[in-house]
C-alpha atoms as a PDB file:
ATOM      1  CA  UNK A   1     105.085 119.711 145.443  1.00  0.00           C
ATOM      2  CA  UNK A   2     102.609 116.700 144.926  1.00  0.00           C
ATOM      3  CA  UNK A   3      99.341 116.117 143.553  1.00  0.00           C
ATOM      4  CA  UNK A   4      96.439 114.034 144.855  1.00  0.00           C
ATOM      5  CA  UNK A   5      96.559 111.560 142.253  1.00  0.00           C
ATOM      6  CA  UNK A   6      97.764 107.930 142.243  1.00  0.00           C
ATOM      7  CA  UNK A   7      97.933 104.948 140.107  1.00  0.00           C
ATOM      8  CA  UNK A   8      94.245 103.495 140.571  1.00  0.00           C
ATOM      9  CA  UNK A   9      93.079 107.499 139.116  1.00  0.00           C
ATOM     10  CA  UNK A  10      95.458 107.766 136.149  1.00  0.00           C
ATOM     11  CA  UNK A  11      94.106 104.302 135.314  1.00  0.00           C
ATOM     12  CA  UNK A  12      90.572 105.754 135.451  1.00  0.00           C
ATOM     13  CA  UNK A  13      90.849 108.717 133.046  1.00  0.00           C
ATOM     14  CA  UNK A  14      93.876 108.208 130.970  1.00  0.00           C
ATOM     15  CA  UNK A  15      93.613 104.829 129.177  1.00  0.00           C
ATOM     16  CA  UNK A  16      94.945 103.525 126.197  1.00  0.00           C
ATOM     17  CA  UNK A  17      92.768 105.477 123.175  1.00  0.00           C
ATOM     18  CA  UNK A  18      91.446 108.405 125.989  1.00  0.00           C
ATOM     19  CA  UNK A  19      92.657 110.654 123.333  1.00  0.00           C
ATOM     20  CA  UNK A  20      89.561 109.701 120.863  1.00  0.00           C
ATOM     21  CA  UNK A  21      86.694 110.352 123.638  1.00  0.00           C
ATOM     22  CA  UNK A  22      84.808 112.861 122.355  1.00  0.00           C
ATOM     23  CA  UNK A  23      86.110 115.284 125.783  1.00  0.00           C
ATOM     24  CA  UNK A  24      89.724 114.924 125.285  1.00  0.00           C
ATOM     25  CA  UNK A  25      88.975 115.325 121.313  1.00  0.00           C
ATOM     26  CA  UNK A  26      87.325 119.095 122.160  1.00  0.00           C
ATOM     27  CA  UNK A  27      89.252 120.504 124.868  1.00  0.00           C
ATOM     28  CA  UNK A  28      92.208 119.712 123.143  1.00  0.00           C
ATOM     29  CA  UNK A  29      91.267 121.594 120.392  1.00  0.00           C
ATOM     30  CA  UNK A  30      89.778 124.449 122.364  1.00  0.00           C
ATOM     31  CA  UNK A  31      93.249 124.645 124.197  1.00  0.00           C
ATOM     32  CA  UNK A  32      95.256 124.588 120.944  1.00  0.00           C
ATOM     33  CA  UNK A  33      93.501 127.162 119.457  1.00  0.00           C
ATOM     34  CA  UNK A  34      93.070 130.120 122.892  1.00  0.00           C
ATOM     35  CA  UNK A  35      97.370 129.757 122.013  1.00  0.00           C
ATOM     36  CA  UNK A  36      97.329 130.090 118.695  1.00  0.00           C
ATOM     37  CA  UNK A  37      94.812 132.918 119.321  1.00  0.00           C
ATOM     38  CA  UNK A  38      97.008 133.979 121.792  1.00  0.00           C
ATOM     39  CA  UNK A  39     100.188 134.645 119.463  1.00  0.00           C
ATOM     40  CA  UNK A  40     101.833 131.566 121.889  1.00  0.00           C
ATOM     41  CA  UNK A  41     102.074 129.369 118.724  1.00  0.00           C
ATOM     42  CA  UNK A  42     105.887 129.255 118.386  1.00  0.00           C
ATOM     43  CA  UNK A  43     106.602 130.341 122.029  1.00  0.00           C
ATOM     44  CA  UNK A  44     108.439 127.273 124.015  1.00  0.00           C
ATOM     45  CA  UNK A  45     106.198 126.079 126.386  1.00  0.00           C
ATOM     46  CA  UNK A  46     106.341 122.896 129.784  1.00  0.00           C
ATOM     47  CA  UNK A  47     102.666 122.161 130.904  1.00  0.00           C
ATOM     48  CA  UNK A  48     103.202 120.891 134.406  1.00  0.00           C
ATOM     49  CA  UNK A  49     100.897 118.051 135.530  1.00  0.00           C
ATOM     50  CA  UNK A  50     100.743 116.479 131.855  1.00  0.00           C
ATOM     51  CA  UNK A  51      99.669 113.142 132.555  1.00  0.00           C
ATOM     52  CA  UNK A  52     100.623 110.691 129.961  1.00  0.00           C
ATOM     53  CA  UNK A  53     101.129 113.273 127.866  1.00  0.00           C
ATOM     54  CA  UNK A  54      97.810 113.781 125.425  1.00  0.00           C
ATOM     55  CA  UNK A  55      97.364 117.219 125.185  1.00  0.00           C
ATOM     56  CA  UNK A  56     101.333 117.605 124.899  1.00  0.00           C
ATOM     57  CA  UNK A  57     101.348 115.291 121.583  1.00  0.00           C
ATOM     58  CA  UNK A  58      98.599 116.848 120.450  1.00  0.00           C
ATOM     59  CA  UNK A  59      99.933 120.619 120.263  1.00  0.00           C
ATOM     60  CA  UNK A  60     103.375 119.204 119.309  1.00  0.00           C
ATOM     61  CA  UNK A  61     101.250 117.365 116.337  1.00  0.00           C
ATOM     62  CA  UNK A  62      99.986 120.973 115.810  1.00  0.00           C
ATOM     63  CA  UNK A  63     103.512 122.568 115.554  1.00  0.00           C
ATOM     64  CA  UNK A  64     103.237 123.826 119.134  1.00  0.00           C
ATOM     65  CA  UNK A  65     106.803 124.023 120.892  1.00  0.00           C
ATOM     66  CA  UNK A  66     105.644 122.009 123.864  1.00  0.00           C
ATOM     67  CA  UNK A  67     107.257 120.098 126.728  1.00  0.00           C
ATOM     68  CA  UNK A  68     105.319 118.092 129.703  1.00  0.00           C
ATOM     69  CA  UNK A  69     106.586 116.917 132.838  1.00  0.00           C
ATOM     70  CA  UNK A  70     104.584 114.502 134.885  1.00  0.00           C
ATOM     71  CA  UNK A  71     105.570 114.058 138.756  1.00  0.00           C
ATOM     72  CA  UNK A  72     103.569 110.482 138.455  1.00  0.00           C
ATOM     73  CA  UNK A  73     105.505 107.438 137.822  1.00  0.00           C
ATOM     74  CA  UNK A  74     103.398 106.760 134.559  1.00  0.00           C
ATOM     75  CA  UNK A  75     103.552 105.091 131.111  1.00  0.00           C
ATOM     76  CA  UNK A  76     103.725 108.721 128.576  1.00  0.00           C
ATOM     77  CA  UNK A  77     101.572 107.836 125.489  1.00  0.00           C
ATOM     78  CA  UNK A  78     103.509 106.834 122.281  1.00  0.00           C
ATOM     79  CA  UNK A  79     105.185 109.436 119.979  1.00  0.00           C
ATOM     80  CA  UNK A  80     105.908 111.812 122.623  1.00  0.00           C
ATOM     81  CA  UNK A  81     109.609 110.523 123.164  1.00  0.00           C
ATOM     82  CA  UNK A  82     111.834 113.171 124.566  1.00  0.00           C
ATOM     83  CA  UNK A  83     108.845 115.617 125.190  1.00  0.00           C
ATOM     84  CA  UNK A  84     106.717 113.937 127.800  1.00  0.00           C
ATOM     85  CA  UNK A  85     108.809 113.194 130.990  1.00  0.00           C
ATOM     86  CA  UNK A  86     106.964 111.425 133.754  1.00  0.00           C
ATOM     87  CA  UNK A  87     108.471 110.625 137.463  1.00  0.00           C
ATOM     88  CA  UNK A  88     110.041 113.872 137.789  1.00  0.00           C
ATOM     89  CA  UNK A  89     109.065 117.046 139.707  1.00  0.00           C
ATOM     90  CA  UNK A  90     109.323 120.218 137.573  1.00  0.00           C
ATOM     91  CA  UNK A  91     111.354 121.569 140.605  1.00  0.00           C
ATOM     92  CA  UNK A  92     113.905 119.272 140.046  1.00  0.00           C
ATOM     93  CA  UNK A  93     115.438 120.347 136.167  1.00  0.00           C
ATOM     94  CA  UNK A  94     118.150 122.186 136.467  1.00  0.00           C
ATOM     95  CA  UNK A  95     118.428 125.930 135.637  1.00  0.00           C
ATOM     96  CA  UNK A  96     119.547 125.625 131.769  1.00  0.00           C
ATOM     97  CA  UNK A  97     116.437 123.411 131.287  1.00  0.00           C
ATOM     98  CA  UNK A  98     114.238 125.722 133.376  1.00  0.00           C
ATOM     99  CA  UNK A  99     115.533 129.165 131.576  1.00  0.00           C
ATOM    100  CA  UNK A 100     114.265 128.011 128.288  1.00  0.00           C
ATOM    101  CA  UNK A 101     110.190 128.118 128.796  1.00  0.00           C
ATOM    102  CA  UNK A 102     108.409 131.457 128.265  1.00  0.00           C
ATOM    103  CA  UNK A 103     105.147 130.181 128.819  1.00  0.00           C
ATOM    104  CA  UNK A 104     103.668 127.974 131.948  1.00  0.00           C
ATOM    105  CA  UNK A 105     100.482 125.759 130.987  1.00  0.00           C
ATOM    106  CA  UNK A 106      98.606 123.699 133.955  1.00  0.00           C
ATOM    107  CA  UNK A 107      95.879 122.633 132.506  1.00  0.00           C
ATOM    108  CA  UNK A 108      93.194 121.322 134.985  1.00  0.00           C
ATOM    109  CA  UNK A 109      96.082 120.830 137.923  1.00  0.00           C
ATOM    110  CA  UNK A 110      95.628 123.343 140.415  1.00  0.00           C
ATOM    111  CA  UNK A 111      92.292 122.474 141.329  1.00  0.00           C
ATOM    112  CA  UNK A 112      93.922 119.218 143.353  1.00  0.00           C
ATOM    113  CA  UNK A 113      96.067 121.695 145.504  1.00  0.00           C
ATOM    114  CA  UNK A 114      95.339 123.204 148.552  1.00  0.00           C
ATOM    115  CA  UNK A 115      97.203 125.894 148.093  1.00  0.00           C
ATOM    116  CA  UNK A 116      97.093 126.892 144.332  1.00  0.00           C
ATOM    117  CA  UNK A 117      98.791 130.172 144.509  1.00  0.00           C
ATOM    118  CA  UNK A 118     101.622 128.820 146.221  1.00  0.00           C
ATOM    119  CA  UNK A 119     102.450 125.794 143.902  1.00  0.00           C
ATOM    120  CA  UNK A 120     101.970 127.998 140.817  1.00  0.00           C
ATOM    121  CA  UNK A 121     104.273 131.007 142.305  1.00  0.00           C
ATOM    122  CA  UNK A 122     107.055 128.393 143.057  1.00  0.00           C
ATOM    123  CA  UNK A 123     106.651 127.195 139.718  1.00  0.00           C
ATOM    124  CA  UNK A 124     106.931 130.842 138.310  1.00  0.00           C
ATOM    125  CA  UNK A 125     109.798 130.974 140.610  1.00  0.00           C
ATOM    126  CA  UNK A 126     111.684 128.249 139.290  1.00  0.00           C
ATOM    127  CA  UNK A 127     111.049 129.256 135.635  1.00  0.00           C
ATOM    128  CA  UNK A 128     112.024 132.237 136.110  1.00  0.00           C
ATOM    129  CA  UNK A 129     111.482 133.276 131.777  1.00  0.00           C
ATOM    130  CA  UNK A 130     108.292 132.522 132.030  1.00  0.00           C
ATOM    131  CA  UNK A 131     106.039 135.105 130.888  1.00  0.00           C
ATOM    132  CA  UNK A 132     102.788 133.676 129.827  1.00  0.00           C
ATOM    133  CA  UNK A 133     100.681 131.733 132.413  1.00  0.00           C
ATOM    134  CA  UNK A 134      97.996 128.847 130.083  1.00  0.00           C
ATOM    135  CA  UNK A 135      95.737 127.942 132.580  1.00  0.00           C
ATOM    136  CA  UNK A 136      92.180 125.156 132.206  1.00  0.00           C
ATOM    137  CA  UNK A 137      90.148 124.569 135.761  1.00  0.00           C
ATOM    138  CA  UNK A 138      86.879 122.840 136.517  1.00  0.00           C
ATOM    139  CA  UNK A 139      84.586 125.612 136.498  1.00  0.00           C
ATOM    140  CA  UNK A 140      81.240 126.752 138.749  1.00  0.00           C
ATOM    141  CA  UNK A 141      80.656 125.764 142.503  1.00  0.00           C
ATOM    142  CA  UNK A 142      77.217 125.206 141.965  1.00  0.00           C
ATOM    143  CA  UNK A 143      77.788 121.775 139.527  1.00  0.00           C
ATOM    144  CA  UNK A 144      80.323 120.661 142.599  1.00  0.00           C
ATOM    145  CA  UNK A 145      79.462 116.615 142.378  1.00  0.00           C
ATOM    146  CA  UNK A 146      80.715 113.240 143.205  1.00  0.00           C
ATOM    147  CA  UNK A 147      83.289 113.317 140.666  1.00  0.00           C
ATOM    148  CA  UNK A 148      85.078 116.333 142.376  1.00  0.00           C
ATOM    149  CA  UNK A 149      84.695 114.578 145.265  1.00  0.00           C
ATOM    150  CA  UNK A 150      86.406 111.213 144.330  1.00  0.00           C
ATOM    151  CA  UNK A 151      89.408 112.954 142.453  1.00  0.00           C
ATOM    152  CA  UNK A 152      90.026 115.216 145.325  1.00  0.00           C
ATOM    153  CA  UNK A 153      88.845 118.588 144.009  1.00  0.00           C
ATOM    154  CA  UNK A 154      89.650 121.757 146.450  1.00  0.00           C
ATOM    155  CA  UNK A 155      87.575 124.041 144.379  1.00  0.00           C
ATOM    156  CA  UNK A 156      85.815 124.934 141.216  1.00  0.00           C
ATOM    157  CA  UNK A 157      86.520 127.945 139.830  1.00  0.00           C
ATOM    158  CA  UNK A 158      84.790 131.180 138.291  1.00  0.00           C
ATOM    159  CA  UNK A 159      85.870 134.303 136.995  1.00  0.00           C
ATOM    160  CA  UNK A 160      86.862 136.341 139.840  1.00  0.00           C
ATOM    161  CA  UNK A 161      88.289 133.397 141.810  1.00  0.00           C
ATOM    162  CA  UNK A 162      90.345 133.132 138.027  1.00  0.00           C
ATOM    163  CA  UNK A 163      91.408 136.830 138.267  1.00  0.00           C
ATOM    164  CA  UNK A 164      92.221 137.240 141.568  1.00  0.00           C
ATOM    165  CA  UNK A 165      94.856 134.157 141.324  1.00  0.00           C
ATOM    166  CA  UNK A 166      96.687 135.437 138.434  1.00  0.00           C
ATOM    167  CA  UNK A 167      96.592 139.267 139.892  1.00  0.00           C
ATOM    168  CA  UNK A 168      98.072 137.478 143.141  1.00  0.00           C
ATOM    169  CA  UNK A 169     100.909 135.873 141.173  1.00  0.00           C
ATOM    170  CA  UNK A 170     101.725 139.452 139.333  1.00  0.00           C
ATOM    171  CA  UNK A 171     100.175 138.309 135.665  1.00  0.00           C
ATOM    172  CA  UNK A 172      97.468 140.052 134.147  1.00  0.00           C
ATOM    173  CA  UNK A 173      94.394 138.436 132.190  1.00  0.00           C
ATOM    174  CA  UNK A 174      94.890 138.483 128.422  1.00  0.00           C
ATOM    175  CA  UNK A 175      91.896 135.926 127.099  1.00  0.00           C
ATOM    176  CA  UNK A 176      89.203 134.157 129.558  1.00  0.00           C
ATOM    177  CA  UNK A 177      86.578 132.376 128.649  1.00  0.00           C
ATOM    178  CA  UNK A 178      84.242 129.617 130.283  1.00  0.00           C
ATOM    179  CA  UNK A 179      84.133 126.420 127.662  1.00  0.00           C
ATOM    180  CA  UNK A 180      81.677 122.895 127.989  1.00  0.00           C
ATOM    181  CA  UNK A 181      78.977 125.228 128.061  1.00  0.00           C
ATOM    182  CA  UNK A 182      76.466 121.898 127.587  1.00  0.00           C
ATOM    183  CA  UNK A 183      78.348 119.793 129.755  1.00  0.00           C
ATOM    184  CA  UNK A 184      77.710 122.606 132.438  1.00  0.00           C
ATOM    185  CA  UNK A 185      73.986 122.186 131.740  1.00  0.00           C
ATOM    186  CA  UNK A 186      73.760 118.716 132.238  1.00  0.00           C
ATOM    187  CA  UNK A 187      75.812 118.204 135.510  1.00  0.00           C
ATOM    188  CA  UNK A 188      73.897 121.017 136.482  1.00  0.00           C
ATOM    189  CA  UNK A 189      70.515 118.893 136.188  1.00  0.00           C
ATOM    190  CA  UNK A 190      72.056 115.390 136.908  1.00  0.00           C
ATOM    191  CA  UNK A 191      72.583 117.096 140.545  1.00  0.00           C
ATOM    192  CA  UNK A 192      69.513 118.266 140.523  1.00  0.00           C
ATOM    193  CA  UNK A 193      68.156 114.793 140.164  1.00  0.00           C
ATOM    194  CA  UNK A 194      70.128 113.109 142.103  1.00  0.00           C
ATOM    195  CA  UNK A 195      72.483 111.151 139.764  1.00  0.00           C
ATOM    196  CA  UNK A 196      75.867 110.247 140.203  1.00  0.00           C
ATOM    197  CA  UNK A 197      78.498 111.251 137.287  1.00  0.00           C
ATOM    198  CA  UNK A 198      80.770 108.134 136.009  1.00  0.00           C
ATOM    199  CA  UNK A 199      84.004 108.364 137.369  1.00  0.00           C
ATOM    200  CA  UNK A 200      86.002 106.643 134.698  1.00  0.00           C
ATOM    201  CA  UNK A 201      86.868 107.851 130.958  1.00  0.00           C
ATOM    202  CA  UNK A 202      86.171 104.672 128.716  1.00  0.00           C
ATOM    203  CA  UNK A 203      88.072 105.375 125.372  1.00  0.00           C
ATOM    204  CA  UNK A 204      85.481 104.615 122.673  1.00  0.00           C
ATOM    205  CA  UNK A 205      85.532 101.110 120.723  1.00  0.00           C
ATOM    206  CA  UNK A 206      85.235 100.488 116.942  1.00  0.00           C
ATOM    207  CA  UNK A 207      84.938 102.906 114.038  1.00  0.00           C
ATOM    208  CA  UNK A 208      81.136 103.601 114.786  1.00  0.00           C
ATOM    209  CA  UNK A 209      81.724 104.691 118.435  1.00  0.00           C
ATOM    210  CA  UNK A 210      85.136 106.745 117.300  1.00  0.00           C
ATOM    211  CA  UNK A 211      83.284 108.338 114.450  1.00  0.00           C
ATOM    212  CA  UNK A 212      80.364 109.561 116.945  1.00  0.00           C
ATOM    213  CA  UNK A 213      82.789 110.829 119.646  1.00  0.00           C
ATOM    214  CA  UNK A 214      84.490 112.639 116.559  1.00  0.00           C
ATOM    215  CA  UNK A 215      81.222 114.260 115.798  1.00  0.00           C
ATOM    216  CA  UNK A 216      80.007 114.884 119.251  1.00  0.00           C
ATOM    217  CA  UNK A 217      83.685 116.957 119.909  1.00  0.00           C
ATOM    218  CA  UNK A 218      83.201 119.067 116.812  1.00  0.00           C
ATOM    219  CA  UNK A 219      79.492 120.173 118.306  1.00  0.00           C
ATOM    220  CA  UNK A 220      81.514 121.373 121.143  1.00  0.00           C
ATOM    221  CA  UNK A 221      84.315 122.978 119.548  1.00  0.00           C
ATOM    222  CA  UNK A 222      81.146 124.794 117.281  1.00  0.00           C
ATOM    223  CA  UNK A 223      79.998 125.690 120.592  1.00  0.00           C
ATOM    224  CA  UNK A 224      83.260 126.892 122.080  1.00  0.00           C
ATOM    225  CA  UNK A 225      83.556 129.547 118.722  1.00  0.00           C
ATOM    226  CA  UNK A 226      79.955 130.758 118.555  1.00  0.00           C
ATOM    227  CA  UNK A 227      78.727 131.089 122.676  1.00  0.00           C
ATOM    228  CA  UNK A 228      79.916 134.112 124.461  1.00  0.00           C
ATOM    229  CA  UNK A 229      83.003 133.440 126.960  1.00  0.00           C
ATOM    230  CA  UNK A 230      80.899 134.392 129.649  1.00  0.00           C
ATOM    231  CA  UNK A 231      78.500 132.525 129.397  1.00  0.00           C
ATOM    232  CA  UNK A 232      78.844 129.292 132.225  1.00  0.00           C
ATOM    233  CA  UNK A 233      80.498 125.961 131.278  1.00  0.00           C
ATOM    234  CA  UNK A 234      82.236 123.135 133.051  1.00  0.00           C
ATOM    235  CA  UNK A 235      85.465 124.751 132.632  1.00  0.00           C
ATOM    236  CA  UNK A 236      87.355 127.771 132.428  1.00  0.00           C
ATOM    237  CA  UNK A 237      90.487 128.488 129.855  1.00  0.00           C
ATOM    238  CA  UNK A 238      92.395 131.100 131.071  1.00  0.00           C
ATOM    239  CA  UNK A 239      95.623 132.830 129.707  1.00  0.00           C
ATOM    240  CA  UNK A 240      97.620 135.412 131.120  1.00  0.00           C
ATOM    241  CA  UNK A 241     100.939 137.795 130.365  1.00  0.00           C
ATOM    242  CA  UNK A 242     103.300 139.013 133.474  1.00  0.00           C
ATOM    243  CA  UNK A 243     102.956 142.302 134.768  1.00  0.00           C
ATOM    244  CA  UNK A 244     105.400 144.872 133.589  1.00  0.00           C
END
């Protein structure tokens, strides 16, 4: 089980201060609150694929019972001692540390596999307790640009594409919802004028910039409450319950 990313990438999009960018400031929010809207609040959770760890501190910050495991050989972000592990393949715990998660989150992972149904079923697999899948992908075939293309995308996702993966894996939808319904929008029209996304994630510098990437996030959590879910965005938040 690998993913497509290697050192040069996680130096791109998860620098020091990433967390304050107005994008990482929004989706984490949007993520903590489909669980909490969810009823997955106090459920114990691993997110698979975490990275250095910023959306794991964050929900722990939020009183989420989280746990991330990172297969990358990477630095986790501070505070996260004992809850971000990085180097090791979920695969690889053994079964008392498995048994305890009821809930699976990948968020924005199985996009870089070729086969997404069959790293997520091993996963399910392996954690065998799990009963909740929390699941964020890149959204919308038709914004497909150089971006997907440098990190190695296999797809972007909609709806049905969504559905029939989790009714695949024996789980049945419980909350869906595209999200970065602007951000859709204007990828949408950069393509159509022929300009290139930035491929790195620059964390913002001084109180000015931090205070306008603070602002800029809240628009898009506004946005995230008040659009319809159906209605198209850059990415889709998905959470599902096993089948009985």
């Amino acid at each position: 089980m690998t993913t497509t990313f290697n050192t040069n990438d996680y130096d791109l999009i998860y620098q020091d201060g990433v967390e304050a960018t107005y994008w990482s400031r929004a989706r984490n929010n949007i993520i903590y609150r489909s669980i909490k809207s969810a009823g997955l609040k106090r459920l114990p959770i691993i997110e698979v694929g975490c990275g250095r760890g910023i959306v794991t501190r964050f929900l722990i910050q939020k009183g989420v019972d989280c746990i991330g495991v990172e297969l990358a050989e990477i630095p986790p972000v501070s505070g996260v001692e004992g809850k971000v592990i990085t180097g090791k393949n979920a695969l690889d715990f053994d079964t008392s540390f498995k048994s305890k998660f009821k809930a699976l989150m990948l968020l924005d992972v199985i996009e870089h596999l070729e086969d997404d149904y069959d790293f997520v079923n091993k996963l399910l697999q392996a954690y065998g307790n799990v009963e909740y899948l929390i699941v964020a992908v890149p959204a919308r075939k038709e914004i497909w640009s150089n971006f997907d293309d440098f990190y190695r995308h296999f797809r972007r996702y909609d709806m049905k594409m969504v559905n029939e993966l989790m009714d695949k894996l024996g789980y049945e939808i419980k909350s869906e919802r595209y999200f970065f319904n602007f951000v859709y929008f204007m990828i949408w029209l950069q393509n159509k004028l022929n300009i290139k996304r930035k491929l790195d994630n620059l964390p913002p510098k001084g109180a000015f910039s931090k205070m306008i990437h603070k602002i800029v996030a809240s628009g898009f959590v506004l946005e995230y409450l008040i659009m319809p879910g159906k209605f198209y965005g850059s990415s889709i938040m998905c959470i599902a319950r096993k089948k009985k």
